[in-house]
C-alpha atoms as a PDB file:
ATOM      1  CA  UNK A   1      17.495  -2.072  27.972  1.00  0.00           C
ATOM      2  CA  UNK A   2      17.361  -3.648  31.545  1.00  0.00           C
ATOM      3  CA  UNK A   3      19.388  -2.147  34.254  1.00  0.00           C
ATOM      4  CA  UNK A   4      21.289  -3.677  36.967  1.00  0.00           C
ATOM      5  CA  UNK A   5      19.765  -4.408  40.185  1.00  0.00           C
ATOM      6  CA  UNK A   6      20.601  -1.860  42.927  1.00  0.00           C
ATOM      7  CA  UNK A   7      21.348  -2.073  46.483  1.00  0.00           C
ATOM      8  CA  UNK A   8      21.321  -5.002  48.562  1.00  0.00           C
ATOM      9  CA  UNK A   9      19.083  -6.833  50.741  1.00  0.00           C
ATOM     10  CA  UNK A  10      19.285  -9.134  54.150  1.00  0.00           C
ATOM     11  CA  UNK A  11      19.554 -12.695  53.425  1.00  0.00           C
ATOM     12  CA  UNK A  12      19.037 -15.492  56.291  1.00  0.00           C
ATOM     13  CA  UNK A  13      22.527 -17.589  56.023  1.00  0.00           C
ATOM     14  CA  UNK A  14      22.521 -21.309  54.156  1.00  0.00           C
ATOM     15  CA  UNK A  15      24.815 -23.742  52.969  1.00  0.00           C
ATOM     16  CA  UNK A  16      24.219 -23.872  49.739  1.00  0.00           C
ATOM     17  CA  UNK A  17      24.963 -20.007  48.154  1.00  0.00           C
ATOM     18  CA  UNK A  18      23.155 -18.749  45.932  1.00  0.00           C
ATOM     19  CA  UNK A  19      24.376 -18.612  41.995  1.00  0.00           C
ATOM     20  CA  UNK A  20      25.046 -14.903  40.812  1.00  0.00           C
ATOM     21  CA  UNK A  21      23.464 -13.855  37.762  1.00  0.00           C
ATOM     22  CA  UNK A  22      26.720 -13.604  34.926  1.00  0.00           C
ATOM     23  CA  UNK A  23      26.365 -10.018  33.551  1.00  0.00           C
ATOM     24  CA  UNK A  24      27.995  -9.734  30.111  1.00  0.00           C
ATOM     25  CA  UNK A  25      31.208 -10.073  29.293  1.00  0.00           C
ATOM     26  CA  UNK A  26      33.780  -7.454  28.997  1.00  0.00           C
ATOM     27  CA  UNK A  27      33.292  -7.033  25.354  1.00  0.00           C
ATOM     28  CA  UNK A  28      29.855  -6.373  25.529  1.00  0.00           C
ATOM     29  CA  UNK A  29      29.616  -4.311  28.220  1.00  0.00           C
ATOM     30  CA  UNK A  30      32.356  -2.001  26.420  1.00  0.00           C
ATOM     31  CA  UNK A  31      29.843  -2.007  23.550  1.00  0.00           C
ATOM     32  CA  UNK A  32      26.858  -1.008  26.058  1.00  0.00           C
ATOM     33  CA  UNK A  33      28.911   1.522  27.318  1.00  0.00           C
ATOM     34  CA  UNK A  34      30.018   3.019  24.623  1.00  0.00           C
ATOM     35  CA  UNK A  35      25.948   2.963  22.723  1.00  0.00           C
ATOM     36  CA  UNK A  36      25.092   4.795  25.586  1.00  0.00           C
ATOM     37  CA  UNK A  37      27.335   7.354  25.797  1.00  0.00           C
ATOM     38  CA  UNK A  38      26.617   7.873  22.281  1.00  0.00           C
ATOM     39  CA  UNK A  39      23.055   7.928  22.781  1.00  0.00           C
ATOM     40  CA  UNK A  40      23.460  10.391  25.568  1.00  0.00           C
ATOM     41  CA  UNK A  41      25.482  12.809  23.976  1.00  0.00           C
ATOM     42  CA  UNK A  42      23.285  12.511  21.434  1.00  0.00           C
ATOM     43  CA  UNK A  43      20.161  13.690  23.135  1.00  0.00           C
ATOM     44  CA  UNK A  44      22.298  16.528  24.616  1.00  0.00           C
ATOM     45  CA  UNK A  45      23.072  17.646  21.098  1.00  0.00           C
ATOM     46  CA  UNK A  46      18.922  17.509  20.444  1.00  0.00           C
ATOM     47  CA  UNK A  47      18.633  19.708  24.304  1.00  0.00           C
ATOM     48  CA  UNK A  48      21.515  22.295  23.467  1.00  0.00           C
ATOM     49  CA  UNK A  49      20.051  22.750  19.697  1.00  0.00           C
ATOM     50  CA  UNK A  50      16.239  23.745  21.327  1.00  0.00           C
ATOM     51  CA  UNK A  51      17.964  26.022  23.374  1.00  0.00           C
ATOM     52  CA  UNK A  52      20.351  27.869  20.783  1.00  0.00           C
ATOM     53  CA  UNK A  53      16.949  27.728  19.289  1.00  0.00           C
ATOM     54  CA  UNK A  54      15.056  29.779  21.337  1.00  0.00           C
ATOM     55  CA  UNK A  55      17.563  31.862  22.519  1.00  0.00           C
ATOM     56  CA  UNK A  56      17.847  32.834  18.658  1.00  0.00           C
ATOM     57  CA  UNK A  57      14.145  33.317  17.680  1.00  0.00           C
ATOM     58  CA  UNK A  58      12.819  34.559  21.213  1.00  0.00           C
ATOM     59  CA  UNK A  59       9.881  31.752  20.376  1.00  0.00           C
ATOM     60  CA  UNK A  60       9.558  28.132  20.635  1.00  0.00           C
ATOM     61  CA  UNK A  61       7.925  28.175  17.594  1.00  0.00           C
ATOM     62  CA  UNK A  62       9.218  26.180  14.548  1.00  0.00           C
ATOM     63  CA  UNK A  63      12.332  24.973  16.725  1.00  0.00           C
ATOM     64  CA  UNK A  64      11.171  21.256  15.441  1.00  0.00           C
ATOM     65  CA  UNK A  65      13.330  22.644  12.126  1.00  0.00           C
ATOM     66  CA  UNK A  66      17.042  23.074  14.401  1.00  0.00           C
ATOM     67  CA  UNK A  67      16.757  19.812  15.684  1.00  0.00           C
ATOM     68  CA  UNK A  68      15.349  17.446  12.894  1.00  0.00           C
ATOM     69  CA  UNK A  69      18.223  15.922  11.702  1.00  0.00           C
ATOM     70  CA  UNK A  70      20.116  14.642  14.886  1.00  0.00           C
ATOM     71  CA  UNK A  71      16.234  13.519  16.390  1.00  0.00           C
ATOM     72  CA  UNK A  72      15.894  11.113  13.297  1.00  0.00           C
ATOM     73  CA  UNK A  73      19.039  10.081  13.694  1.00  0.00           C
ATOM     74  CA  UNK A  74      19.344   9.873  17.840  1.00  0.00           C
ATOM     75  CA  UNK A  75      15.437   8.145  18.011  1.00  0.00           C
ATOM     76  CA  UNK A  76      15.863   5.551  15.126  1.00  0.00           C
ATOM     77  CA  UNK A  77      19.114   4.359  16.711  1.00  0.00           C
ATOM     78  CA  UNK A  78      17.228   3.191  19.646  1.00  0.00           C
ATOM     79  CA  UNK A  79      15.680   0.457  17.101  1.00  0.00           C
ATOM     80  CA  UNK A  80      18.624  -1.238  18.554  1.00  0.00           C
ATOM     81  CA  UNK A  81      17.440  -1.598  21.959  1.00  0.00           C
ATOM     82  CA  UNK A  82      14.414  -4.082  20.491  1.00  0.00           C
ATOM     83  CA  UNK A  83      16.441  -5.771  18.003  1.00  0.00           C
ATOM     84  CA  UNK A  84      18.012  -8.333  20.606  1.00  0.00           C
ATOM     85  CA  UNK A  85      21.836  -6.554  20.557  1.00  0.00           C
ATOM     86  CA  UNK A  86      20.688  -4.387  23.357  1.00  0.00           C
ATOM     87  CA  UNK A  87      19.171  -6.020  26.296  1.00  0.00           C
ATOM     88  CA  UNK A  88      15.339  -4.613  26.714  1.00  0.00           C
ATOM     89  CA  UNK A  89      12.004  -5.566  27.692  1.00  0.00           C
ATOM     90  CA  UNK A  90      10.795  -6.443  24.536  1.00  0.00           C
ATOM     91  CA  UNK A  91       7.081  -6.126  24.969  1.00  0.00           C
ATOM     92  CA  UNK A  92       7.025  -2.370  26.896  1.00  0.00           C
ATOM     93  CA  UNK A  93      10.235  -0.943  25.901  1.00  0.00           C
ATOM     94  CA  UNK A  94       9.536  -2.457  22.334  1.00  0.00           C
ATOM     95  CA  UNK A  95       6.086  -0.471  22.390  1.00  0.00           C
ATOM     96  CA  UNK A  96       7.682   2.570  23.177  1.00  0.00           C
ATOM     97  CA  UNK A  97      10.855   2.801  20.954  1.00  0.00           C
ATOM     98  CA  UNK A  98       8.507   1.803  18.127  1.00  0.00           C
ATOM     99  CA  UNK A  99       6.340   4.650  18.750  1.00  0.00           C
ATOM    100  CA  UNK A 100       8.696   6.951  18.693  1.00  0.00           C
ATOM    101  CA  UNK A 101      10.002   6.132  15.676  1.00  0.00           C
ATOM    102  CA  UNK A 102       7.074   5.823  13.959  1.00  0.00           C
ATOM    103  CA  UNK A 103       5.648   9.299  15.034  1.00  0.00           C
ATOM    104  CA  UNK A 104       9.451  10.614  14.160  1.00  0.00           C
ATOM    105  CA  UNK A 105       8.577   9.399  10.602  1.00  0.00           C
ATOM    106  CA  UNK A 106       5.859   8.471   9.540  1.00  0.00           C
ATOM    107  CA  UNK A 107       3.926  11.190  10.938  1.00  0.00           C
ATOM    108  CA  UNK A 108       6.165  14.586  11.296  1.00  0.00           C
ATOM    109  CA  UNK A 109       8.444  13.861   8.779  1.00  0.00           C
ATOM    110  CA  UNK A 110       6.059  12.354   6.676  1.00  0.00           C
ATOM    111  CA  UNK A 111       2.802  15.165   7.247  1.00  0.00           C
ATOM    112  CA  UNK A 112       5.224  18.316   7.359  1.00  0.00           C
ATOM    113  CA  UNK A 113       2.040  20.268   8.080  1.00  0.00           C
ATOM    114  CA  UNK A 114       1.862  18.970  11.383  1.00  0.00           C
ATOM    115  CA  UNK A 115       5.648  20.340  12.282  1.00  0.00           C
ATOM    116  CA  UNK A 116       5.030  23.683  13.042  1.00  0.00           C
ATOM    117  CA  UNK A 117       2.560  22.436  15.835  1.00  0.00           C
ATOM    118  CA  UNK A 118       3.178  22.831  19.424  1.00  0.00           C
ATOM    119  CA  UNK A 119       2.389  19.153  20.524  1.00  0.00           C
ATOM    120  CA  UNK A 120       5.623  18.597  18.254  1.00  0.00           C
ATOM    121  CA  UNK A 121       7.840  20.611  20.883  1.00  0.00           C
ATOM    122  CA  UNK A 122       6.494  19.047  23.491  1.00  0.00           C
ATOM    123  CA  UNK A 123       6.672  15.319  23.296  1.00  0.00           C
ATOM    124  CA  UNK A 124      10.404  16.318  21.736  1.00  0.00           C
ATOM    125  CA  UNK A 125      11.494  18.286  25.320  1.00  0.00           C
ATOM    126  CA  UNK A 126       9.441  15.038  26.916  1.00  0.00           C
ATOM    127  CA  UNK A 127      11.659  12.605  24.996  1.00  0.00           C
ATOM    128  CA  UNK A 128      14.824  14.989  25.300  1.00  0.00           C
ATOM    129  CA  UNK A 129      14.909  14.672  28.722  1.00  0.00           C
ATOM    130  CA  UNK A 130      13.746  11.465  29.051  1.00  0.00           C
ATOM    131  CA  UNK A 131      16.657  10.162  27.381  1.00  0.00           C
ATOM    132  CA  UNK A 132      19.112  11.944  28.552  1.00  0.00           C
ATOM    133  CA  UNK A 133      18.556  10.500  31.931  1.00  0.00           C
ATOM    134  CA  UNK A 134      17.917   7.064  30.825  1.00  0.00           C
ATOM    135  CA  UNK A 135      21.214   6.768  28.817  1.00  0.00           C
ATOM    136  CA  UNK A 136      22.799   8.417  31.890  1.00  0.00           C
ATOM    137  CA  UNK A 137      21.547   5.981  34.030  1.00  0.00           C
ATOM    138  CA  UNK A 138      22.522   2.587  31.995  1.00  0.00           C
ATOM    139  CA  UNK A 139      26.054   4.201  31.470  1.00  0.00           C
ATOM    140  CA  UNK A 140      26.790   4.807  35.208  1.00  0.00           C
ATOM    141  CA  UNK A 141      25.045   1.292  35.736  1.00  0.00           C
ATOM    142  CA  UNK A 142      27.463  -0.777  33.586  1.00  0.00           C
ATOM    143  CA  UNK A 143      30.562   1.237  35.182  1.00  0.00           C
ATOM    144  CA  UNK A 144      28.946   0.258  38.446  1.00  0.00           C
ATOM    145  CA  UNK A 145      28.734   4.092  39.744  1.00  0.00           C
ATOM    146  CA  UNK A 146      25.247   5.742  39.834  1.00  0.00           C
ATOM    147  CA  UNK A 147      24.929   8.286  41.557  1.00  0.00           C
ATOM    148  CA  UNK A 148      21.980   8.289  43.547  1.00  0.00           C
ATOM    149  CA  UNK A 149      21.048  11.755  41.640  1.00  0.00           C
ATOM    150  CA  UNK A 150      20.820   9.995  38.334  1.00  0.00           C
ATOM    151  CA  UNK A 151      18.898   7.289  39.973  1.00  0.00           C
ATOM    152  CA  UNK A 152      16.401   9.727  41.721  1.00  0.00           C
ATOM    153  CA  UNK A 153      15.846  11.455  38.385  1.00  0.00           C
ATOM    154  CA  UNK A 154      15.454   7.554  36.438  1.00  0.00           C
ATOM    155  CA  UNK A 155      12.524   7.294  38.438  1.00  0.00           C
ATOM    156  CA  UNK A 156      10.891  10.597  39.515  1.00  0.00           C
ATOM    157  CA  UNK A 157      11.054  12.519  36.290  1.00  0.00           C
ATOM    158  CA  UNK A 158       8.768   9.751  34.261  1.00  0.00           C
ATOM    159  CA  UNK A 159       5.982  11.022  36.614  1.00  0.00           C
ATOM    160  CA  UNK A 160       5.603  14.264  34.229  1.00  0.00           C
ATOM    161  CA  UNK A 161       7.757  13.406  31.454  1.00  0.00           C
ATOM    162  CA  UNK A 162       5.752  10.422  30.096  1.00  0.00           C
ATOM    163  CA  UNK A 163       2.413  11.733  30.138  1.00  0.00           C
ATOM    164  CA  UNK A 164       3.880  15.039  28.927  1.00  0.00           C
ATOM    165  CA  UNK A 165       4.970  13.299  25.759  1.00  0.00           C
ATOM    166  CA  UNK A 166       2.432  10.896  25.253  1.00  0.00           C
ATOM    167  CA  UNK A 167       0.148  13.808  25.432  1.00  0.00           C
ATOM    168  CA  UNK A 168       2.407  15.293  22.540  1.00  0.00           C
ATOM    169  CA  UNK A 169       2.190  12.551  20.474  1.00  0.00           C
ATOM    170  CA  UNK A 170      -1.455  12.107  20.617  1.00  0.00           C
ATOM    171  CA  UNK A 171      -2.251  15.635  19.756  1.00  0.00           C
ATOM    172  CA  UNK A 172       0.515  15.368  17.152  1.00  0.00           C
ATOM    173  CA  UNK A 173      -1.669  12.124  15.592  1.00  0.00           C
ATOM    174  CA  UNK A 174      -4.751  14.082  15.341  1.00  0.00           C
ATOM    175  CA  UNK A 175      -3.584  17.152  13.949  1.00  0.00           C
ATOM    176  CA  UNK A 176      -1.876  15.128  11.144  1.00  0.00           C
ATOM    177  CA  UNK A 177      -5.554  13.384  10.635  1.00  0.00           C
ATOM    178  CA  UNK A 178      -7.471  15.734   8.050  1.00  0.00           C
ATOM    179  CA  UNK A 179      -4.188  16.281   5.806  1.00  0.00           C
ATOM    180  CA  UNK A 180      -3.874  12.055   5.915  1.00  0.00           C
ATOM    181  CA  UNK A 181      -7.821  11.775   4.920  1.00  0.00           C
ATOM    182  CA  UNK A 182      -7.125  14.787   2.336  1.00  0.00           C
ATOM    183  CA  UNK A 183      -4.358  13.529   0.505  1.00  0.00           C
ATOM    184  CA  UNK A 184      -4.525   9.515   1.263  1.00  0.00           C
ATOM    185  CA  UNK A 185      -1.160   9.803   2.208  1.00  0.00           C
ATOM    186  CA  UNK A 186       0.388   5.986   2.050  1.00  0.00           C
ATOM    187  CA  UNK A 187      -3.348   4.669   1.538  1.00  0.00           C
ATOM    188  CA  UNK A 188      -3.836   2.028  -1.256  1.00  0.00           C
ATOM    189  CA  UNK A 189      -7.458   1.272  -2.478  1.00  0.00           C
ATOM    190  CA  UNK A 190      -9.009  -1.290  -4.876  1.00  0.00           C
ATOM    191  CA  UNK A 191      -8.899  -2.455  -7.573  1.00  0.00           C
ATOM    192  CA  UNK A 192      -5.498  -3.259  -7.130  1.00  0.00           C
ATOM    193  CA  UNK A 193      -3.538  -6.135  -9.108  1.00  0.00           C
ATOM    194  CA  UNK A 194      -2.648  -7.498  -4.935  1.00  0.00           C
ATOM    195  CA  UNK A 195      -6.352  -6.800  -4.118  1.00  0.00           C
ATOM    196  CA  UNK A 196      -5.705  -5.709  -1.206  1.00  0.00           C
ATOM    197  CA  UNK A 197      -6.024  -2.108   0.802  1.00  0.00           C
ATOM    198  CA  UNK A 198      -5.402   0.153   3.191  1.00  0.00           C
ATOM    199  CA  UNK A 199      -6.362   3.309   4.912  1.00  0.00           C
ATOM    200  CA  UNK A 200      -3.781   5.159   7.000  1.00  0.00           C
ATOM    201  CA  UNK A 201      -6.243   7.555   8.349  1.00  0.00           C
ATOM    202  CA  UNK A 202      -7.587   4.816  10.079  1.00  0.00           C
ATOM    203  CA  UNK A 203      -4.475   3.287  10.871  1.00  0.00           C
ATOM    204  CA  UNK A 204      -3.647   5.984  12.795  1.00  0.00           C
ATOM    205  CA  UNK A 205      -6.574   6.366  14.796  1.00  0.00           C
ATOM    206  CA  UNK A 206      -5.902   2.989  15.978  1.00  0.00           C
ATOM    207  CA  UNK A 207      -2.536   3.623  16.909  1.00  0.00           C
ATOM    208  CA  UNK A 208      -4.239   6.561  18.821  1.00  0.00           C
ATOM    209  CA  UNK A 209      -6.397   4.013  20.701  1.00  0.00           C
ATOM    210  CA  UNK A 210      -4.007   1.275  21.079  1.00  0.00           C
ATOM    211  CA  UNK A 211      -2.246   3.692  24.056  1.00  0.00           C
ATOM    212  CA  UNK A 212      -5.669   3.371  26.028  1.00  0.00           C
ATOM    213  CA  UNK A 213      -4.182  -0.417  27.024  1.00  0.00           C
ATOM    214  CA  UNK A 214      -0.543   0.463  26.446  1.00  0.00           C
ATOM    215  CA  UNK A 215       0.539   3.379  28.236  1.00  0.00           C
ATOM    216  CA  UNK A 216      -1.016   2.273  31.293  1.00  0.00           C
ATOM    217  CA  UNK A 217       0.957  -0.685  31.700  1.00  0.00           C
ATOM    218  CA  UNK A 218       4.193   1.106  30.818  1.00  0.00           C
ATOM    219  CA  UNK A 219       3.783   4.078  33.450  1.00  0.00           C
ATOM    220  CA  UNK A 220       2.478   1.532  36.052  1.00  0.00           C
ATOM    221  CA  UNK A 221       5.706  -0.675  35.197  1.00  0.00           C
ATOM    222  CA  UNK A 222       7.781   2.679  35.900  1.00  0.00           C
ATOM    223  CA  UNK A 223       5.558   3.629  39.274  1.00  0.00           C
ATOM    224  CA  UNK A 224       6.641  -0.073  40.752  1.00  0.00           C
ATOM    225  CA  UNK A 225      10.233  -0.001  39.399  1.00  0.00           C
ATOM    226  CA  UNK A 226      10.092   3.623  41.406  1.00  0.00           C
ATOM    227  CA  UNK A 227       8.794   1.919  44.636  1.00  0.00           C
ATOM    228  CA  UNK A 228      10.953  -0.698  44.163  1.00  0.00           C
ATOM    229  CA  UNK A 229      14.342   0.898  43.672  1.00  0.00           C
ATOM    230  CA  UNK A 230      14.089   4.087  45.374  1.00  0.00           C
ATOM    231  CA  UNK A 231      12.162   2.920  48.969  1.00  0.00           C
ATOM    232  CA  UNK A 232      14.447  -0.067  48.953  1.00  0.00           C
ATOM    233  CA  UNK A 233      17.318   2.219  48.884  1.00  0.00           C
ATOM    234  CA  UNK A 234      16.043   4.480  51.665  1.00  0.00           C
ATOM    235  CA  UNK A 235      15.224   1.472  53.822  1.00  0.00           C
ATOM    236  CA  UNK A 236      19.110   0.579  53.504  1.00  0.00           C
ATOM    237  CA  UNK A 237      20.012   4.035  54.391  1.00  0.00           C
ATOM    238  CA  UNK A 238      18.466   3.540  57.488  1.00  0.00           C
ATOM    239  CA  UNK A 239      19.724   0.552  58.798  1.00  0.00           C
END
């Protein structure tokens, strides 16, 4: 889901002015809006239910359980954003959202060993807050008022928060590892009447190795959206 551009910049004078980019119509950007309110309110539900959590227990252990439901729910719904309703890099946002949702299920829903772990609480407070600034942000972007808070935080936080939950996810890959080899959880071997297989243990250490390439370019994507966005706005502060 693209945002849109902020600020404005010097331009020499010319006859011929330049054509404006058409933004979507008023239809669509009612639907935009209203996903990403959803969305946000969403992830606030996931944020209030760790805390109620915690505050109930006195431990952040096993607080995975008081937030399953609405995470599924919240994280799968962002398939949308790569399906071509809601604007997005496809390649890098696609990558991400995709992750997510295939860590949300077919790793800690699916391994339920892996749940109690702590790697599970933290890419979840990662993605928590992650979202709930991102959603903020493309809401106040379509009603064309962001705050420069919101902005600020769309492009500082990612500095811990992504390697935070990346870190999460990893650790949540490998701990689900031995029960995958154990059981051959959605393996298939030969002889099979489609002669064909497939072994998820490895599957996942792939997916563990495909970040090496990917996560760079997504968090490097992120560092010169920051530059971009945030110095150009301080330059026009000070002019």
């Amino acid at each position: 889901m693209s945002a849109p551009a902020m600020g404005t910049t010097k331009t020499a004078h010319s006859d011929v002015a330049p054509k404006k980019k058409r933004g979507p119509g008023a239809l669509a950007t009612a639907y935009l809006v209203i996903y990403n309110v959803v969305m946000t309110a969403g992830w606030l539900v996931i944020a209030v239910g760790l805390v109620r959590a915690y505050l109930a227990r006195g431990s952040y252990h096993g607080l995975y359980y008081s937030i399953e439901k609405p995470l599924k729910f919240f994280q799968t719904g962002a398939l949308l954003e790569v399906s071509g309703i809601v604007p997005s890099s496809v390649v890098l946002t696609g990558f991400q959202v995709l992750s997510r949702v295939f860590l949300t299920w077919a790793v800690t829903h699916s391994v339920r060993e892996v749940q109690n772990e702590d790697s599970v609480l933290l890419f979840v407070s990662a993605w928590t807050i992650t979202e709930i600034i991102r959603y903020s942000f493309y809401t106040f972007s379509l009603l064309n008022h962001l705050p420069y808070l919101v902005k600020w935080a769309r492009y500082t936080f990612f500095l811990v928060l992504y390697p935070m939950g990346v870190t999460g996810e990893l650790l949540t890959v490998y701990a689900a590892l031995p029960y995958v080899q154990k059981t051959g959880l959605y393996s298939v071997t030969l002889p099979n009447k489609y002669n064909f297989s497939f072994d998820y243990h490895t599957f996942l250490i792939l997916t563990m190795v495909s970040y090496i390439p990917l996560f760079p370019q997504l968090y490097f994507h992120m560092m010169r959206q920051r530059k971009k966005v945030l110095c150009h706005v301080e330059e026009y502060k000070t002019e």
